[in-house]
Structure formats: C-alpha cells, structure tokens
Protein backbone atom coordinates (compact mmCIF):
# COMPACT_ATOMS: atom_id res chain seq x y z
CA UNK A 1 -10.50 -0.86 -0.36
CA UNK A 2 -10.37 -4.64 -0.94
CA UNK A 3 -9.00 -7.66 1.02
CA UNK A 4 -8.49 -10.41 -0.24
CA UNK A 5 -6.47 -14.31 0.99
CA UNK A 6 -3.25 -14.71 -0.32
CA UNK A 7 -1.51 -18.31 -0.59
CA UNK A 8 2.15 -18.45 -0.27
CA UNK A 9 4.67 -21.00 1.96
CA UNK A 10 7.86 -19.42 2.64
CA UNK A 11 8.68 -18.70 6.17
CA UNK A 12 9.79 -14.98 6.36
CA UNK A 13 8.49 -12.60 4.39
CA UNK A 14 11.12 -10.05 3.61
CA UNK A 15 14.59 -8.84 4.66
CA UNK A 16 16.41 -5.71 5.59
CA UNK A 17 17.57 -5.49 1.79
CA UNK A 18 14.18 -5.69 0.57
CA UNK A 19 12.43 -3.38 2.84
CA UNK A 20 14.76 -1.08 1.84
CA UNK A 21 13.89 -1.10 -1.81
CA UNK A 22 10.37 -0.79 -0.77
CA UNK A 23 11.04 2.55 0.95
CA UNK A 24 12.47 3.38 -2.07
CA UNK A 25 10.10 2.24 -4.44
CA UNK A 26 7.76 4.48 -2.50
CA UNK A 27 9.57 7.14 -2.60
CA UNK A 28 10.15 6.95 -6.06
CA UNK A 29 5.88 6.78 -6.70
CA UNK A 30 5.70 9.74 -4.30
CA UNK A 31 8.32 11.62 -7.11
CA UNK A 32 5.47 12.07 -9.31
CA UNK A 33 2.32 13.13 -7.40
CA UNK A 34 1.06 14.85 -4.07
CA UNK A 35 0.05 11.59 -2.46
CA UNK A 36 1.02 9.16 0.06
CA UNK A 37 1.59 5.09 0.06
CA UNK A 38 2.78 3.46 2.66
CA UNK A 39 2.98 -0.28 3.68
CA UNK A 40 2.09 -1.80 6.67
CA UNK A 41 3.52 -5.35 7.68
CA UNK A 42 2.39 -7.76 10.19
CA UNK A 43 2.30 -11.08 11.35
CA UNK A 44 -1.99 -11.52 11.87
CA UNK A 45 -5.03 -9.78 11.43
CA UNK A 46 -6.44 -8.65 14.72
CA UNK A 47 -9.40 -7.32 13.38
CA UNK A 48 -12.56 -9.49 12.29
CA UNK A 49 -11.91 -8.67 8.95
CA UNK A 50 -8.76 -7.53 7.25
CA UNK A 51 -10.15 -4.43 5.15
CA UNK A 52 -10.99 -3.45 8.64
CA UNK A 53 -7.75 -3.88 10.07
CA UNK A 54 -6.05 -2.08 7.03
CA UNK A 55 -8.70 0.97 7.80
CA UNK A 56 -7.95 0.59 11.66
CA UNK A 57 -3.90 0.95 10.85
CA UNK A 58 -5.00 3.93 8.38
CA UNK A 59 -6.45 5.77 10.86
CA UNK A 60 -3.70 5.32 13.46
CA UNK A 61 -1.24 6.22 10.93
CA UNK A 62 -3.43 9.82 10.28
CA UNK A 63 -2.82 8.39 6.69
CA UNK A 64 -6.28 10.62 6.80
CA UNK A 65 -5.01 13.61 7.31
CA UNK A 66 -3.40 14.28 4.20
CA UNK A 67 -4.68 17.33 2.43
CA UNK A 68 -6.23 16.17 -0.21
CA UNK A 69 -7.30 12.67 1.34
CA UNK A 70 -4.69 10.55 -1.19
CA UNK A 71 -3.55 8.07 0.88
CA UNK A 72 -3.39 4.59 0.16
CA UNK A 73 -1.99 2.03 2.63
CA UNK A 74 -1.13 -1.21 1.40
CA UNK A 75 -1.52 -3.80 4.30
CA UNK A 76 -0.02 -7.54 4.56
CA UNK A 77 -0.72 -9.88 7.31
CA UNK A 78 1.84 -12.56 6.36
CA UNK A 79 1.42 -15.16 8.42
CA UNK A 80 -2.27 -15.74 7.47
CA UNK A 81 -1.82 -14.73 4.05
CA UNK A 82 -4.27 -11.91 3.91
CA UNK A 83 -3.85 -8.36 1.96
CA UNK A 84 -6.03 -5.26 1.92
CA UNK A 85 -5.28 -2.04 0.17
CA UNK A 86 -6.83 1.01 1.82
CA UNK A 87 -7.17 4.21 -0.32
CA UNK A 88 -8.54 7.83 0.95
CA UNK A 89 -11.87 9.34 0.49
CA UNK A 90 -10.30 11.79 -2.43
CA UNK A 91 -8.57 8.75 -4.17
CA UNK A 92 -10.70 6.34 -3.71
CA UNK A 93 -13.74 8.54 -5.30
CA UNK A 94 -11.07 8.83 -8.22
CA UNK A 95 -10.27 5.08 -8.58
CA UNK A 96 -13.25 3.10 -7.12
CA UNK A 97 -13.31 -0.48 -6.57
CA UNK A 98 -11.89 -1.23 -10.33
CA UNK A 99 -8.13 0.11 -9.58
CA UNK A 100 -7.84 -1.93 -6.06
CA UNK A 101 -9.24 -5.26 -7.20
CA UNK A 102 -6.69 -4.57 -10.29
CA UNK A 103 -4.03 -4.00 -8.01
CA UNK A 104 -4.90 -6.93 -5.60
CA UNK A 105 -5.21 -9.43 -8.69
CA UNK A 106 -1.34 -8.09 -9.70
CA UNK A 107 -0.29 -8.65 -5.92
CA UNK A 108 -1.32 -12.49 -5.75
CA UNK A 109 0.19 -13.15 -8.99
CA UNK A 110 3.57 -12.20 -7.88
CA UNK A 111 3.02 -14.03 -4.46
CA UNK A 112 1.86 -17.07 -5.52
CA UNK A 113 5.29 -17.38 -6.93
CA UNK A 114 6.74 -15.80 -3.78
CA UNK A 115 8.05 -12.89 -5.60
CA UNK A 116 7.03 -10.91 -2.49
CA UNK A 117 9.22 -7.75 -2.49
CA UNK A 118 7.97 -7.69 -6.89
CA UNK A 119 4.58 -8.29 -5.69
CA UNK A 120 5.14 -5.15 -3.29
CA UNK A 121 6.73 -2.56 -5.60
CA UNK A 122 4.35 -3.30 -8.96
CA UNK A 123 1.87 -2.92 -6.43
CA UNK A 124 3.48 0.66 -5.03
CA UNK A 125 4.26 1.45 -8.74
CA UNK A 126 0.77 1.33 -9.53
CA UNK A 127 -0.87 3.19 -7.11
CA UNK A 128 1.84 5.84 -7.50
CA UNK A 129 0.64 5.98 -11.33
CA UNK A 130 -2.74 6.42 -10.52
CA UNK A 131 -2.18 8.99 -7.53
CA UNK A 132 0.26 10.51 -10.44
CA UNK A 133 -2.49 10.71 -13.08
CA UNK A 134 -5.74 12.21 -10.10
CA UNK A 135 -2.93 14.14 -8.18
CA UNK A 136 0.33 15.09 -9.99
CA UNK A 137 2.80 16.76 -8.45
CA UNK A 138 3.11 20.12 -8.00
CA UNK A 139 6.42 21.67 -7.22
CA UNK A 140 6.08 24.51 -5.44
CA UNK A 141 3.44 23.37 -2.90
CA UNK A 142 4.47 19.52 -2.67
CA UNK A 143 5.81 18.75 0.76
CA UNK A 144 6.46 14.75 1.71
CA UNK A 145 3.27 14.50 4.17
CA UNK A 146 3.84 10.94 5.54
CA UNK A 147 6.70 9.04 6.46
CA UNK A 148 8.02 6.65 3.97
CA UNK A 149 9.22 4.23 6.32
CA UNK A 150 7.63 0.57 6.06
CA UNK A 151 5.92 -0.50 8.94
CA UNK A 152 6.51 -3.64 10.29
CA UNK A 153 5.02 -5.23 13.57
C-alpha cells in the first residue's frame, strides 16, 4: 500500500511480447496460492495521489471481492514515473507496510536500469511468494477469481 516516484527515460514502456510474459508470470504466482495479482498500466495518475489511484483502480476492478481479501494490484503510471502496489485487507494485515516498501525498493532497482518487464515479474514473483506462504493453494476449492489479463489504458 505504498507509492512511490520512479525515474526512468525510455519512451514506451512495454510491448505485446512482454505483456505477454507478464500474464504469464502471473499466472505462474497464482499456481501456488488462492490469491490474485494483477497489473494495471497507464499513462498518468488522475488521482491526487497515486496510492489513491491504485486503490480507486482496485475497487473498480472488484479486486475486493475476492474471498479471502488477497488481492494485490500492482499499478504503473509510466509517463510520470509513479508506482503504487495495492494489497487487500486479508493480505495486507499479513504483510504490512514491510513487504510493499520491500517490493517497491526491488521495482526501482530494475527500472532505473529500464529493465521494466524484470522489474514487473520479480515484483509479481514476490507477491505471489508471499500470497503463497499467508494463502497456499488449495486444490480442491481453488478457482482463478480474477482475470489475469494486464490492464493497460
């Protein structure tokens, strides 16, 4: 549930390819637990603050609605260089402000380089370890709550 400025040049941010392998990677994460990650791309931050934007998007999403409140959304506005990671009530309570800032920190590394799409999966591998560790999965009651797809405005 942090935000934080990013500082990277390049002009576009990812292609078809790479998307891709972020659907993927998510999937992959969502293997191993009963939670949900998705990724939400855009181009600027509507909201006055980008934490608030990334909760706004959440809630559209009914990212909220999962049943045991694991979702995390992991939100990029690209052109103004700004990230926020949004977690459920049920995950967040398991994680706290620790796991996000953690996550965040690994995030910037990778884009400072412009290693976005490495940036993005390390980023999706991590939160699926954590939902993995809080909320493992469970076969006979798992069911794929979310869409995987990444969203991109």
């Amino acid at each position: 549930m942090l935000k934080r400025l990013l500082n990277f040049k390049k002009k576009s941010f990812l292609n078809t390819e790479e998307v891709q392998l972020l659907k993927e990677a998510i999937e992959t994460a969502e293997k191993s637990c009963s939670g949900e990650i998705r990724v939400f791309l855009e181009p600027k931050c509507s909201a006055s603050s980008t934490l608030e934007q990334a909760q706004k998007h959440f809630d559209e999403l009914k990212m909220s609605q999962t049943a045991l409140r694991n979702g995390i959304l992991i939100y990029i506005a690209y052109q103004e260089k700004k990230i926020a990671i949004y977690g459920d009530k049920g995950i967040h309570q398991k994680l706290g402000e620790t796991h996000w800032q953690k996550c965040i920190d690994d995030i910037i590394l990778h884009f400072k380089k412009e290693h976005f799409l490495n940036g993005l999966i390390t980023t999706i591998q991590a939160c699926g370890q954590a939902l993995a560790h809080h909320f493992p999965y469970q076969k006979d009651t798992d069911t794929n709550e979310l869409d995987n797809d990444i969203i991109i405005k």
